[in-house]
C-alpha atoms as a PDB file:
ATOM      1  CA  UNK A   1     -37.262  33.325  61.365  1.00  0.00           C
ATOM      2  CA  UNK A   2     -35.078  30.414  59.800  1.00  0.00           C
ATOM      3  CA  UNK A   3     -34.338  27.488  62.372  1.00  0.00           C
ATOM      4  CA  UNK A   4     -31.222  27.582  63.793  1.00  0.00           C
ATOM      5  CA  UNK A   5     -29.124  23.814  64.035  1.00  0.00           C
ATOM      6  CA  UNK A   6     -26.614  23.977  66.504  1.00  0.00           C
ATOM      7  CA  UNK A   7     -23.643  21.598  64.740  1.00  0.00           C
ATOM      8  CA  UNK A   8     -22.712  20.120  68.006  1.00  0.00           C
ATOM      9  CA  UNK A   9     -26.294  19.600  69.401  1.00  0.00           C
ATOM     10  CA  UNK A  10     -26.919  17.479  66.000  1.00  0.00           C
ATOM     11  CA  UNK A  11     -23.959  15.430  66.029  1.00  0.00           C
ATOM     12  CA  UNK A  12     -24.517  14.322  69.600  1.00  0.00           C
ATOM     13  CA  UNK A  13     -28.092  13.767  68.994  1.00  0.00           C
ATOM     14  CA  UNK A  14     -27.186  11.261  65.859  1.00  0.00           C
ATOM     15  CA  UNK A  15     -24.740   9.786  67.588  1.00  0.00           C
ATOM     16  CA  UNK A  16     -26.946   8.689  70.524  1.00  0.00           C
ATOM     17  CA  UNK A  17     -29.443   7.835  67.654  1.00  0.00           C
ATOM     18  CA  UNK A  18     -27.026   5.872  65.697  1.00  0.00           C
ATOM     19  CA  UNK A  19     -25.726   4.043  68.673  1.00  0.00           C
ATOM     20  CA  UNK A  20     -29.185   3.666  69.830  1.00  0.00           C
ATOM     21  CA  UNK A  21     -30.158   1.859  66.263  1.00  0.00           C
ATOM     22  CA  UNK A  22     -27.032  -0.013  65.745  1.00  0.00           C
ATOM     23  CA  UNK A  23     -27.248  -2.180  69.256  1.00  0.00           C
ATOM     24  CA  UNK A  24     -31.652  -2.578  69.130  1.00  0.00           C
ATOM     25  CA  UNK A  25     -30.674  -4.404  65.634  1.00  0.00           C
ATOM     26  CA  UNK A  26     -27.417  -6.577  67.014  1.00  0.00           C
ATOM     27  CA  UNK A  27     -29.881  -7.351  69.936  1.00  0.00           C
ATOM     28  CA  UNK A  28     -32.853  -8.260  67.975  1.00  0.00           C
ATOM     29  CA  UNK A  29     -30.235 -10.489  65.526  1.00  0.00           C
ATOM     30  CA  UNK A  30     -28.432 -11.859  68.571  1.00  0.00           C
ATOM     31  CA  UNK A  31     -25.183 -10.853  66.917  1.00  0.00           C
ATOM     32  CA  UNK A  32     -21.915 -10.631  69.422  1.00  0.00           C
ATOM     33  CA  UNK A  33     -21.663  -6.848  69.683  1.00  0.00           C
ATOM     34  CA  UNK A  34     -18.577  -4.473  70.113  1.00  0.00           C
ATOM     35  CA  UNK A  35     -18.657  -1.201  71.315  1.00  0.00           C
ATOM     36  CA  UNK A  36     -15.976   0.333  70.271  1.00  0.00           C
ATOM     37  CA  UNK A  37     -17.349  -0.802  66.968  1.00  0.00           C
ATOM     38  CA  UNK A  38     -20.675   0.284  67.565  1.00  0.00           C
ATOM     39  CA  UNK A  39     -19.605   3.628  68.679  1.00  0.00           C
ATOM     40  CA  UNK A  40     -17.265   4.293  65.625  1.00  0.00           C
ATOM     41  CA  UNK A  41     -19.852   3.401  63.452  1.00  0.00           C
ATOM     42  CA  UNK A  42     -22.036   5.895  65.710  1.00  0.00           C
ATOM     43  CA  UNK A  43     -19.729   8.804  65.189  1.00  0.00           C
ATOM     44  CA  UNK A  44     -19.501   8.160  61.498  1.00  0.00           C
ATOM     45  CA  UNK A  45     -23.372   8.092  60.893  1.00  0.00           C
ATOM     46  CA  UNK A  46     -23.378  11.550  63.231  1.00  0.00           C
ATOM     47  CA  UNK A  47     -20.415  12.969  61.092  1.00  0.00           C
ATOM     48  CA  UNK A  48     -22.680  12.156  57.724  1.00  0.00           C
ATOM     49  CA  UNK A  49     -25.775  13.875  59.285  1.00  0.00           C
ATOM     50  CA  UNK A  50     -23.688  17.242  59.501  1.00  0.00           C
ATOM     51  CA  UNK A  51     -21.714  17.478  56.220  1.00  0.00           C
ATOM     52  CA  UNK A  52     -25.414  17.121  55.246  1.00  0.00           C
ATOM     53  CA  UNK A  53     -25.604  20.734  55.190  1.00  0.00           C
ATOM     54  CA  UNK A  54     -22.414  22.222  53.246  1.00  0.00           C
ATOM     55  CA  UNK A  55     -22.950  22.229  49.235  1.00  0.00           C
ATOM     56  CA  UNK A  56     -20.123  21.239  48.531  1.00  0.00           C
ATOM     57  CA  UNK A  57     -20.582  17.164  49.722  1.00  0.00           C
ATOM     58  CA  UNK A  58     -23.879  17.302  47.287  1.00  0.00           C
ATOM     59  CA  UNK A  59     -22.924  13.671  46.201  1.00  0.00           C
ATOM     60  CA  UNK A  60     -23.704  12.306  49.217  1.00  0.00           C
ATOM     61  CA  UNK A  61     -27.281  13.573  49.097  1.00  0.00           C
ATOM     62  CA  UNK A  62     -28.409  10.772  46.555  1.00  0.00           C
ATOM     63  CA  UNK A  63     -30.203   7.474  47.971  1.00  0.00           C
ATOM     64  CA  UNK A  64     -27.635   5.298  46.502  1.00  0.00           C
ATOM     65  CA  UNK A  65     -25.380   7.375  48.523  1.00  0.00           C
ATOM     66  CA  UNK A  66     -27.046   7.046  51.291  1.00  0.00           C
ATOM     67  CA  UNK A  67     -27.798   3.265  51.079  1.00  0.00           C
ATOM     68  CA  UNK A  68     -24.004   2.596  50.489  1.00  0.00           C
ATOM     69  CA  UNK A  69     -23.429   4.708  53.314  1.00  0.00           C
ATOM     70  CA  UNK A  70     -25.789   2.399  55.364  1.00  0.00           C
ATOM     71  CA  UNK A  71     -24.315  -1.018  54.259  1.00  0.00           C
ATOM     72  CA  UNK A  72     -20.802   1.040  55.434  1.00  0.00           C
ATOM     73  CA  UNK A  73     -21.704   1.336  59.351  1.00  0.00           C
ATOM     74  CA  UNK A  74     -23.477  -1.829  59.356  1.00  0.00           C
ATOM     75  CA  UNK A  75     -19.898  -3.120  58.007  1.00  0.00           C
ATOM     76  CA  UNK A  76     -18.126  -0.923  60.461  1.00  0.00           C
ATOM     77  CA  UNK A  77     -20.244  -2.388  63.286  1.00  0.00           C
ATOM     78  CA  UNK A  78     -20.678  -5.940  62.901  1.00  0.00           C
ATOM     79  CA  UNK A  79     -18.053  -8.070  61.913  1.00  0.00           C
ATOM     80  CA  UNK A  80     -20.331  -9.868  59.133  1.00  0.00           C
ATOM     81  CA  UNK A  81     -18.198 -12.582  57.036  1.00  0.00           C
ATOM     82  CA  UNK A  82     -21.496 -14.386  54.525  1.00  0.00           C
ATOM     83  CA  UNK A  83     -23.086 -11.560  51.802  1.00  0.00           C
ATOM     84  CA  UNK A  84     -26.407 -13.301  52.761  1.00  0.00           C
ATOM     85  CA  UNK A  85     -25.637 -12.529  56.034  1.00  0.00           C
ATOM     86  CA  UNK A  86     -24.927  -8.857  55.853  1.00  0.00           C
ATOM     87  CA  UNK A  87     -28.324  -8.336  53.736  1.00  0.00           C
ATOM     88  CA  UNK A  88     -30.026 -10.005  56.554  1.00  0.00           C
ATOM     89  CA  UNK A  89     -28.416  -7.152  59.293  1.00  0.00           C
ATOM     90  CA  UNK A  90     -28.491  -4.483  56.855  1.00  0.00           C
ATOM     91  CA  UNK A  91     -32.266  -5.416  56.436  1.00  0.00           C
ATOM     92  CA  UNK A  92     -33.003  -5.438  60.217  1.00  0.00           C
ATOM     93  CA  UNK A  93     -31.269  -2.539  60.883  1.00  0.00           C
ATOM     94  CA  UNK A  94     -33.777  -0.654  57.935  1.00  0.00           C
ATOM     95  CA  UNK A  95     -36.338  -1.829  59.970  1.00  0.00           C
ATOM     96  CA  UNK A  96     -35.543  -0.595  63.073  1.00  0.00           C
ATOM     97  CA  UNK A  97     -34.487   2.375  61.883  1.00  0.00           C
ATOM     98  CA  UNK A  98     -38.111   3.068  60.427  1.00  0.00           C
ATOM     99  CA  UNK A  99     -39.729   1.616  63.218  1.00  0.00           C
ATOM    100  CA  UNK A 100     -37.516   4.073  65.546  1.00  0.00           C
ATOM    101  CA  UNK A 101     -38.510   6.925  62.618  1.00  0.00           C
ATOM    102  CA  UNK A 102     -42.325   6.147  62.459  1.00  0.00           C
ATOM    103  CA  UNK A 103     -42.267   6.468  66.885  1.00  0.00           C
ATOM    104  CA  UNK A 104     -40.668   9.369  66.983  1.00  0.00           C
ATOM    105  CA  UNK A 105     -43.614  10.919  64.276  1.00  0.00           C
ATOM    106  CA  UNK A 106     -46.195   9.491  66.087  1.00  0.00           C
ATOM    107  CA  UNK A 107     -45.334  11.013  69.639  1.00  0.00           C
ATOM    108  CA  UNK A 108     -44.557  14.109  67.784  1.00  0.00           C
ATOM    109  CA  UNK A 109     -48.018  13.943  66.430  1.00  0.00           C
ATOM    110  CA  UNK A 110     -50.341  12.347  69.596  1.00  0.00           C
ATOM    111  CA  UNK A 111     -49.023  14.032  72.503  1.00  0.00           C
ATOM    112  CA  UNK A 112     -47.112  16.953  73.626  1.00  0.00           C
ATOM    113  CA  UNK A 113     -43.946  15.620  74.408  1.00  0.00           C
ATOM    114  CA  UNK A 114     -42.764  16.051  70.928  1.00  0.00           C
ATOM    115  CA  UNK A 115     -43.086  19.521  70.759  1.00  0.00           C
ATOM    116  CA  UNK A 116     -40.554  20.975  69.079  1.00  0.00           C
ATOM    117  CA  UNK A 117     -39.367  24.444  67.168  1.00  0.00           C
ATOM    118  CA  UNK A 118     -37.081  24.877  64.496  1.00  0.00           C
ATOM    119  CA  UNK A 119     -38.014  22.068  61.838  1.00  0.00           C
ATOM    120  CA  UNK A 120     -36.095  21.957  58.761  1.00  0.00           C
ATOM    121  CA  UNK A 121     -36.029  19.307  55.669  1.00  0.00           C
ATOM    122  CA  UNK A 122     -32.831  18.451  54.325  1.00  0.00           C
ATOM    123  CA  UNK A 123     -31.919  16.458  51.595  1.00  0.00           C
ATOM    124  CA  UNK A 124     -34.174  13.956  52.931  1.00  0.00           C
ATOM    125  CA  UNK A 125     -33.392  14.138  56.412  1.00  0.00           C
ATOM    126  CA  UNK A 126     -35.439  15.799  59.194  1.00  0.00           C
ATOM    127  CA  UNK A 127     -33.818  18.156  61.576  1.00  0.00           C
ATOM    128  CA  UNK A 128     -34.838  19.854  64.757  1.00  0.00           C
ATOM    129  CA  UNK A 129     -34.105  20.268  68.312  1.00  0.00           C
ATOM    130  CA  UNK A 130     -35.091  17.308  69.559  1.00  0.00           C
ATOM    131  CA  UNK A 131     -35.908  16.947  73.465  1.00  0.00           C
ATOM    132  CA  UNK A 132     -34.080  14.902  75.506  1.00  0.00           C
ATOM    133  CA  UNK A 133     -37.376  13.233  76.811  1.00  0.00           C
ATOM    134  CA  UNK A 134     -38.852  12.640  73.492  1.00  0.00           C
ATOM    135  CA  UNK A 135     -35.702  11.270  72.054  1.00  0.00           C
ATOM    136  CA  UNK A 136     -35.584   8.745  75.817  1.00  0.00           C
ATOM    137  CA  UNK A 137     -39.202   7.865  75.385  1.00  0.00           C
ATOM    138  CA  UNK A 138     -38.795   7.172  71.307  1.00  0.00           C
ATOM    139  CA  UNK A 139     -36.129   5.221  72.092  1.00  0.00           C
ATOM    140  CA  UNK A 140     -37.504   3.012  74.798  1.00  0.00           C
ATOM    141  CA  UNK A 141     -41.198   2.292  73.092  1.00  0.00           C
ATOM    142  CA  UNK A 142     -39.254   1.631  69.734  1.00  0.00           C
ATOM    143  CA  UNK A 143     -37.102  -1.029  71.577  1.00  0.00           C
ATOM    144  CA  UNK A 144     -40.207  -2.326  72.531  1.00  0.00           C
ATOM    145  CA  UNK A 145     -42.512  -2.647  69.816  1.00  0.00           C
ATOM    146  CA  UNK A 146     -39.517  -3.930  67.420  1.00  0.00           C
ATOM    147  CA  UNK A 147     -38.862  -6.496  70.027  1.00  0.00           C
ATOM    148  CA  UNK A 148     -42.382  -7.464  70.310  1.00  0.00           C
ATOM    149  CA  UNK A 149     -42.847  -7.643  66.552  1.00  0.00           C
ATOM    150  CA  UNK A 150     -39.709  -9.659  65.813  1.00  0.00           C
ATOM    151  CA  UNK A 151     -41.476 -12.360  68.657  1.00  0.00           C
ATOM    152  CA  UNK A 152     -44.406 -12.300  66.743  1.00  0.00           C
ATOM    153  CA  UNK A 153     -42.689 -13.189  63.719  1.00  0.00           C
ATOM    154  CA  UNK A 154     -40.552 -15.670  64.678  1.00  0.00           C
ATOM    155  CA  UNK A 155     -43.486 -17.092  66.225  1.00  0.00           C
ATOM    156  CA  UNK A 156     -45.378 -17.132  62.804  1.00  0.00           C
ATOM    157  CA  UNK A 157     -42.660 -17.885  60.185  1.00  0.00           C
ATOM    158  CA  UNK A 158     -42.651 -21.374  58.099  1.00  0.00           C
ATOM    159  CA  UNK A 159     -41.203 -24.040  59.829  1.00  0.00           C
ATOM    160  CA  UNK A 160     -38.370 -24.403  57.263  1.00  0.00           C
ATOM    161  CA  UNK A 161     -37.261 -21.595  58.535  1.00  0.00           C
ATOM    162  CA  UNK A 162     -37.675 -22.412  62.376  1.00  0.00           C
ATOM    163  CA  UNK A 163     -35.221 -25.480  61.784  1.00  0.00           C
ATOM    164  CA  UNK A 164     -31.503 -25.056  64.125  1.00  0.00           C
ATOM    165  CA  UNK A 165     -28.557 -27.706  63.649  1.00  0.00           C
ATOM    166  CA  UNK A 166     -28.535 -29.260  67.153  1.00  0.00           C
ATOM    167  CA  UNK A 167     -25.259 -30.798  67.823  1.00  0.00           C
ATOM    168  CA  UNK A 168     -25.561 -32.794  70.752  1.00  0.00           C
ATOM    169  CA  UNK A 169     -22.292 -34.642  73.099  1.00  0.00           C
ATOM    170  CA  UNK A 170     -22.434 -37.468  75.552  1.00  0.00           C
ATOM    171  CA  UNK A 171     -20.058 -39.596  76.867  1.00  0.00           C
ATOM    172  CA  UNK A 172     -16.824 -38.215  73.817  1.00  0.00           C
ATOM    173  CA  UNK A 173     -19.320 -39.250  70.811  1.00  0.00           C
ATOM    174  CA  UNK A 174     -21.692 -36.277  69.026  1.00  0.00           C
ATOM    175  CA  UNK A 175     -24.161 -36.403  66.614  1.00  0.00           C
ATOM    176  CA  UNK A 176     -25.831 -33.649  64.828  1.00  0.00           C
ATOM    177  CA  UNK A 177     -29.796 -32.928  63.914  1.00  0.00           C
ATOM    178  CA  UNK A 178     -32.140 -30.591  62.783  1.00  0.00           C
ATOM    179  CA  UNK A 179     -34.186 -29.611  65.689  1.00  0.00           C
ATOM    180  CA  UNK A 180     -37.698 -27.549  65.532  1.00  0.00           C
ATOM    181  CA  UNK A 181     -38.202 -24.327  67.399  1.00  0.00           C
ATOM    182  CA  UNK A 182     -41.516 -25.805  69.484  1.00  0.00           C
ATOM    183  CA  UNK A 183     -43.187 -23.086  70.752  1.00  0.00           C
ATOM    184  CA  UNK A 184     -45.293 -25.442  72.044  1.00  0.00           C
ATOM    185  CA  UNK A 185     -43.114 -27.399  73.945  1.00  0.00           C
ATOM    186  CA  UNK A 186     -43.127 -25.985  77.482  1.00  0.00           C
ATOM    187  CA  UNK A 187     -41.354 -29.464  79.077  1.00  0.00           C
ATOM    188  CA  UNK A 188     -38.832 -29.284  82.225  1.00  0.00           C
ATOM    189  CA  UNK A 189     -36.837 -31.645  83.862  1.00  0.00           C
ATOM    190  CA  UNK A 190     -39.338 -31.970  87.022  1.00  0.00           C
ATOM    191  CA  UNK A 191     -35.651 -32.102  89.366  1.00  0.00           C
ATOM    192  CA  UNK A 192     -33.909 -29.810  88.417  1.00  0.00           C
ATOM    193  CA  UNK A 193     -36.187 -27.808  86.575  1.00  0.00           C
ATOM    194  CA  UNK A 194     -33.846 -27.680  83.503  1.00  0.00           C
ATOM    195  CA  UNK A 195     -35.820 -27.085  79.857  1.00  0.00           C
ATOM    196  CA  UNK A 196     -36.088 -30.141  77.981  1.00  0.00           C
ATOM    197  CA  UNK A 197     -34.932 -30.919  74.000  1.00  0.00           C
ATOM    198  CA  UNK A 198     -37.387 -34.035  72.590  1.00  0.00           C
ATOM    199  CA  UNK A 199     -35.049 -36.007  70.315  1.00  0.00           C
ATOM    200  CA  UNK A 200     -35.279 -39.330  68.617  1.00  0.00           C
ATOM    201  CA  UNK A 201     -33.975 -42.311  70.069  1.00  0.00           C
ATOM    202  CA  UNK A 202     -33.256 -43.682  66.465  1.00  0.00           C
ATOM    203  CA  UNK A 203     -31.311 -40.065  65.867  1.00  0.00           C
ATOM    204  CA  UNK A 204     -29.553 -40.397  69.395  1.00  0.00           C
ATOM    205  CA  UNK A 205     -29.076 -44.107  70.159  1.00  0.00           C
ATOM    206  CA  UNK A 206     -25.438 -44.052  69.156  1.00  0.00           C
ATOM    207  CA  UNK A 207     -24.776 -41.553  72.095  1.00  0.00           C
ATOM    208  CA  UNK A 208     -26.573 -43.882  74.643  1.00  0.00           C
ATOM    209  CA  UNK A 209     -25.224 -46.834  76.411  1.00  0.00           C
ATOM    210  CA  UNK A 210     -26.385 -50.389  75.487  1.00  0.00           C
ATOM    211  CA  UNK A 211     -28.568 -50.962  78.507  1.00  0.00           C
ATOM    212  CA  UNK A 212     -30.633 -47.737  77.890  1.00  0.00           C
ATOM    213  CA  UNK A 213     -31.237 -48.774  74.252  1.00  0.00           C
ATOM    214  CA  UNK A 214     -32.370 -52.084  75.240  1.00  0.00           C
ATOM    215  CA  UNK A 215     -34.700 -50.453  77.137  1.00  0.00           C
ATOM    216  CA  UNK A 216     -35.900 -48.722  73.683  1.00  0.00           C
ATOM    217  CA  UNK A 217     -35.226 -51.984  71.543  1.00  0.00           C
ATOM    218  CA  UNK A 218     -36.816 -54.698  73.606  1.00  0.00           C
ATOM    219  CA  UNK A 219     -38.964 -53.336  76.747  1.00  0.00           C
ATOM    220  CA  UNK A 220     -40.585 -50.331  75.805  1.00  0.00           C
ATOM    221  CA  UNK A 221     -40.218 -47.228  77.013  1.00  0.00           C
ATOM    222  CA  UNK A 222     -43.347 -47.332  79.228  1.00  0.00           C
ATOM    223  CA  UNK A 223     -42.962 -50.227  81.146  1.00  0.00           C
ATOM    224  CA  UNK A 224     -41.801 -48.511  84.549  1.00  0.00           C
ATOM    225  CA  UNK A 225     -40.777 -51.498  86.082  1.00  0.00           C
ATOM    226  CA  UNK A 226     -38.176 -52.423  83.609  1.00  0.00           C
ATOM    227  CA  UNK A 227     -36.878 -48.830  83.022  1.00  0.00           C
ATOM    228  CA  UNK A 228     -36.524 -48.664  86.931  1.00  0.00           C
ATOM    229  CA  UNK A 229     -34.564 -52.091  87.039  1.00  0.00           C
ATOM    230  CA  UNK A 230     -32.265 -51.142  84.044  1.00  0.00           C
ATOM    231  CA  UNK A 231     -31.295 -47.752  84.899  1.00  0.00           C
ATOM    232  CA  UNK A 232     -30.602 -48.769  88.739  1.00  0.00           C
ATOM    233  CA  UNK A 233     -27.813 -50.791  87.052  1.00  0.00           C
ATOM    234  CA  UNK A 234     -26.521 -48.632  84.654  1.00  0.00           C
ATOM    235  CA  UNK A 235     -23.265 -46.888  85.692  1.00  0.00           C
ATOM    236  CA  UNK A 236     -25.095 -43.916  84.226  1.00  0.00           C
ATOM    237  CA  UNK A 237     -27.818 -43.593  86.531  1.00  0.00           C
ATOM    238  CA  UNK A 238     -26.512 -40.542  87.992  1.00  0.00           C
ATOM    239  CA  UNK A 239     -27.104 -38.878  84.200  1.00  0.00           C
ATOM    240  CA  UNK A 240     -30.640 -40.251  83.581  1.00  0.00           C
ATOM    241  CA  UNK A 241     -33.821 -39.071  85.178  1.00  0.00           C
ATOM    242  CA  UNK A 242     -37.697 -39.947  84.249  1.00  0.00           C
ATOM    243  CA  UNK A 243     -39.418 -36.999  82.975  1.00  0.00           C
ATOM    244  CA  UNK A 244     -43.899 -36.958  83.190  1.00  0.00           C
ATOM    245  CA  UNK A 245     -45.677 -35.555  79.975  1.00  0.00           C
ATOM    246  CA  UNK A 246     -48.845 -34.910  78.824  1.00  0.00           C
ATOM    247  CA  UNK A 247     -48.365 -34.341  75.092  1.00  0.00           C
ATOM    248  CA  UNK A 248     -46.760 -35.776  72.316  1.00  0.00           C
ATOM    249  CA  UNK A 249     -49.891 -37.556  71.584  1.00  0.00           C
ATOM    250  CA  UNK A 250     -49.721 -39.142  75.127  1.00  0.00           C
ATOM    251  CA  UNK A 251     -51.685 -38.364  77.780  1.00  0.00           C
ATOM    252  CA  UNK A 252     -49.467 -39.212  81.361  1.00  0.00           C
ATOM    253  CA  UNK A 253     -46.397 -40.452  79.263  1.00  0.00           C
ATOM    254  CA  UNK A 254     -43.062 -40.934  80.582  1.00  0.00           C
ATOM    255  CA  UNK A 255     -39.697 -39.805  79.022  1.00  0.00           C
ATOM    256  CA  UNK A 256     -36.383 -40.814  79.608  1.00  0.00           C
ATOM    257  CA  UNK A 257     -34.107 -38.168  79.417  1.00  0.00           C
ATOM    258  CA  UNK A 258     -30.357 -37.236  80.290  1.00  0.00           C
ATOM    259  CA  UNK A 259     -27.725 -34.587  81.050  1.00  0.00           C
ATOM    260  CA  UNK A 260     -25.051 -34.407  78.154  1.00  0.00           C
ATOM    261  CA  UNK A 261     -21.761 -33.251  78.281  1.00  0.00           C
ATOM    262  CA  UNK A 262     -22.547 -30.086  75.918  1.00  0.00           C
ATOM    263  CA  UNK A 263     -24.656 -29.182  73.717  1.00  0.00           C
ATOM    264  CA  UNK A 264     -25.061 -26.449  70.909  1.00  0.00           C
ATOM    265  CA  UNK A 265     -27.311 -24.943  68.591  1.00  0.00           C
ATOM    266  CA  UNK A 266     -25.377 -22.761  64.892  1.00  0.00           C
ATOM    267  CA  UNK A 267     -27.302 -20.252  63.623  1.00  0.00           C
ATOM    268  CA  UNK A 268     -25.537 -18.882  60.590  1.00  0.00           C
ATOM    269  CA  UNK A 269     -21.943 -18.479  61.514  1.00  0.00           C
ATOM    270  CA  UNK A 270     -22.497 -18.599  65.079  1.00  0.00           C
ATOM    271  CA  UNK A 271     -22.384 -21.238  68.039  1.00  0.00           C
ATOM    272  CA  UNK A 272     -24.290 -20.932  71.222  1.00  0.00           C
ATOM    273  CA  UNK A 273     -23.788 -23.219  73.840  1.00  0.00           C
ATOM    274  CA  UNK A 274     -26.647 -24.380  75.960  1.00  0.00           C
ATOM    275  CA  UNK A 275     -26.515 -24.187  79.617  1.00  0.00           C
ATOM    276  CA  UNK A 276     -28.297 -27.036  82.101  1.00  0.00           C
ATOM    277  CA  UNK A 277     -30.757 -28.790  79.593  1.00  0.00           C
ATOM    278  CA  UNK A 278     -31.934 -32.314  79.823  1.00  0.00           C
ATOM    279  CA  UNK A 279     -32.272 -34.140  76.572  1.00  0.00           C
ATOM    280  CA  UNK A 280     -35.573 -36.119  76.090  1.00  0.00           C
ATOM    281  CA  UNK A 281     -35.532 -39.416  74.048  1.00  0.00           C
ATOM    282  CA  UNK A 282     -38.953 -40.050  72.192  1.00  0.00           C
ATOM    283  CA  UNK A 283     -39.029 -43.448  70.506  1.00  0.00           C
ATOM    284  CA  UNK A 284     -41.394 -42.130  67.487  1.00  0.00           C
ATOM    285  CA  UNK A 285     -40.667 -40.009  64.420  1.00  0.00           C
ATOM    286  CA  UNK A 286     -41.575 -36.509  65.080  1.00  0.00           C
ATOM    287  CA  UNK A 287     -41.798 -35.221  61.934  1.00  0.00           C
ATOM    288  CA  UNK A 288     -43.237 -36.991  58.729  1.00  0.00           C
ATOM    289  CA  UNK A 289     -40.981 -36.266  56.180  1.00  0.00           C
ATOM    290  CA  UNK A 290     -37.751 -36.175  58.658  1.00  0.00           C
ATOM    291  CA  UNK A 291     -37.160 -32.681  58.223  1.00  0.00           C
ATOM    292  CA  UNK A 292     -36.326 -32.289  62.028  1.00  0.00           C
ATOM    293  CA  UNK A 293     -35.411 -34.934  64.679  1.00  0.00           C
ATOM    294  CA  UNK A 294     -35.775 -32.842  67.946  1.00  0.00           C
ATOM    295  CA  UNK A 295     -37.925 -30.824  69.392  1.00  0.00           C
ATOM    296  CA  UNK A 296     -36.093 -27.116  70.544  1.00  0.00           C
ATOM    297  CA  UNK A 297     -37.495 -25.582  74.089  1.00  0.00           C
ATOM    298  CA  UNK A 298     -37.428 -21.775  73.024  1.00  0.00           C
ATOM    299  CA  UNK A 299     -36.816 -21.339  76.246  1.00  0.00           C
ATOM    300  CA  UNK A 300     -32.949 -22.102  75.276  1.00  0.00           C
ATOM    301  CA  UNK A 301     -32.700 -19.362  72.136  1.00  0.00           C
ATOM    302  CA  UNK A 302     -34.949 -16.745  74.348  1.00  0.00           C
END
């Protein structure tokens, strides 16, 4: 007996799927999503998996077809302005949607729940009456391994690319640096708890009133009496705070840190302002060859 496809059961299932795919790879790219673009592009991808079937949309059953037709709902979904850009979504959202693939298989394959009737190829596509559960389950443990990987990754990639524009406001004057992703750097504000950014006090000193870089310039940083003396008659004591580590190549050090106005981290075309942080001033060079300036909590891009 030939399976039987069921036209609506299909499109709903790829439209769940679609949807499904579409958000796991704005999520995993931190992109601002839309849902009414997410679920047009849904309903497109679920329209393409039906005409599938009728000979007489044969063109669309070629793989340039159907990579076009890829790079379409990822245009459809996100609103991507850079070509590099787009290549990097359209790439993540391959990814996930062979990761998503490749769990599916392998629940089909180890356990029961995948257990299915009616199997049929395609043009390269797979079709069968999918359970609800196995679809859930697919779903979920996709979600999770892709998000686990992606850590991993980012975790593991070159430096160069771990390297975030850091623009940083006190008092109406900015600057800008390049600031590291630390994964290392597990500092808080011992007060009020807040995750701290390291920065250079030769990269931040314009921000900082003259008292505080005095402090930097002629006492050193370490000599607790001074700092206390100086920052007790600052106007800005209210914005400073003394902040213990053990690291840095210091063991029981003492940073001075403070609460900007704002700060904000781009990545690509996108700003993201961060919420209660303390900056840290460190009155060394933290990298070398001055590729980076400050020291990112990844506590604040989580």
């Amino acid at each position: 007996m030939k399976p039987v496809v069921y036209v609506d059961v299909l499109f709903i299932i790829n439209f769940l799927v679609n949807y499904m795919l579409l958000w796991t790879t704005g999520k995993i790219l931190k992109r601002n999503m839309s849902m009414i673009r997410l679920i047009i592009a849904a309903v497109i991808g679920a329209f393409y998996a039906v005409i599938m079937f009728f000979p007489a949309f044969k063109i669309y059953y070629t793989m340039l077809a159907k990579v076009l037709f890829s790079m379409m709902l990822v245009a459809v979904a996100y609103n991507v302005e850079k070509v590099k850009d787009f290549f990097r979504v359209l790439a993540t959202f391959y990814v996930v949607s062979f990761t998503f693939g490749g769990t599916a298989l392998g629940l089909f394959y180890f356990t029961d729940i995948g257990a299915f009737a009616g199997a049929m190829l395609s043009n390269g596509i797979i079709y069968f009456n999918l359970p609800w559960k196995t679809l859930v389950i697919s779903s979920i443990t996709a979600y999770i391994i892709i998000r686990i990987t992606w850590r991993m990754f980012q975790r593991n990639i070159h430096k160069d690319n771990m390297l975030i524009p850091l623009h940083i406001i006190f008092d109406s004057r900015s600057i800008c640096v390049d600031a590291l992703i630390d994964t290392g750097n597990s500092l808080h504000d011992p007060i009020s708890n807040f995750p701290v950014v390291i920065v250079e006090f030769q990269a931040i000193k314009e921000l900082l009133p003259e008292e505080i870089q005095r402090i930097f310039n002629e006492y050193g940083e370490n000599d607790l009496n001074i700092i206390s003396k100086v920052m007790s008659d600052s106007l800005w004591i209210s914005r400073f705070r003394l902040i213990p580590f053990s690291s840095l190549g210091k063991e029981n050090g003492m940073l001075i840190g403070f609460k900007p106005d704002e700060v904000e981290i781009v990545e690509g075309d996108h700003k993201k302002d961060l919420k209660d942080i303390i900056v840290g001033i460190y009155n060394k060079r933290l990298s070398k060859d001055d590729k980076y300036r400050a020291l990112l909590h990844p506590e604040v891009i989580g």
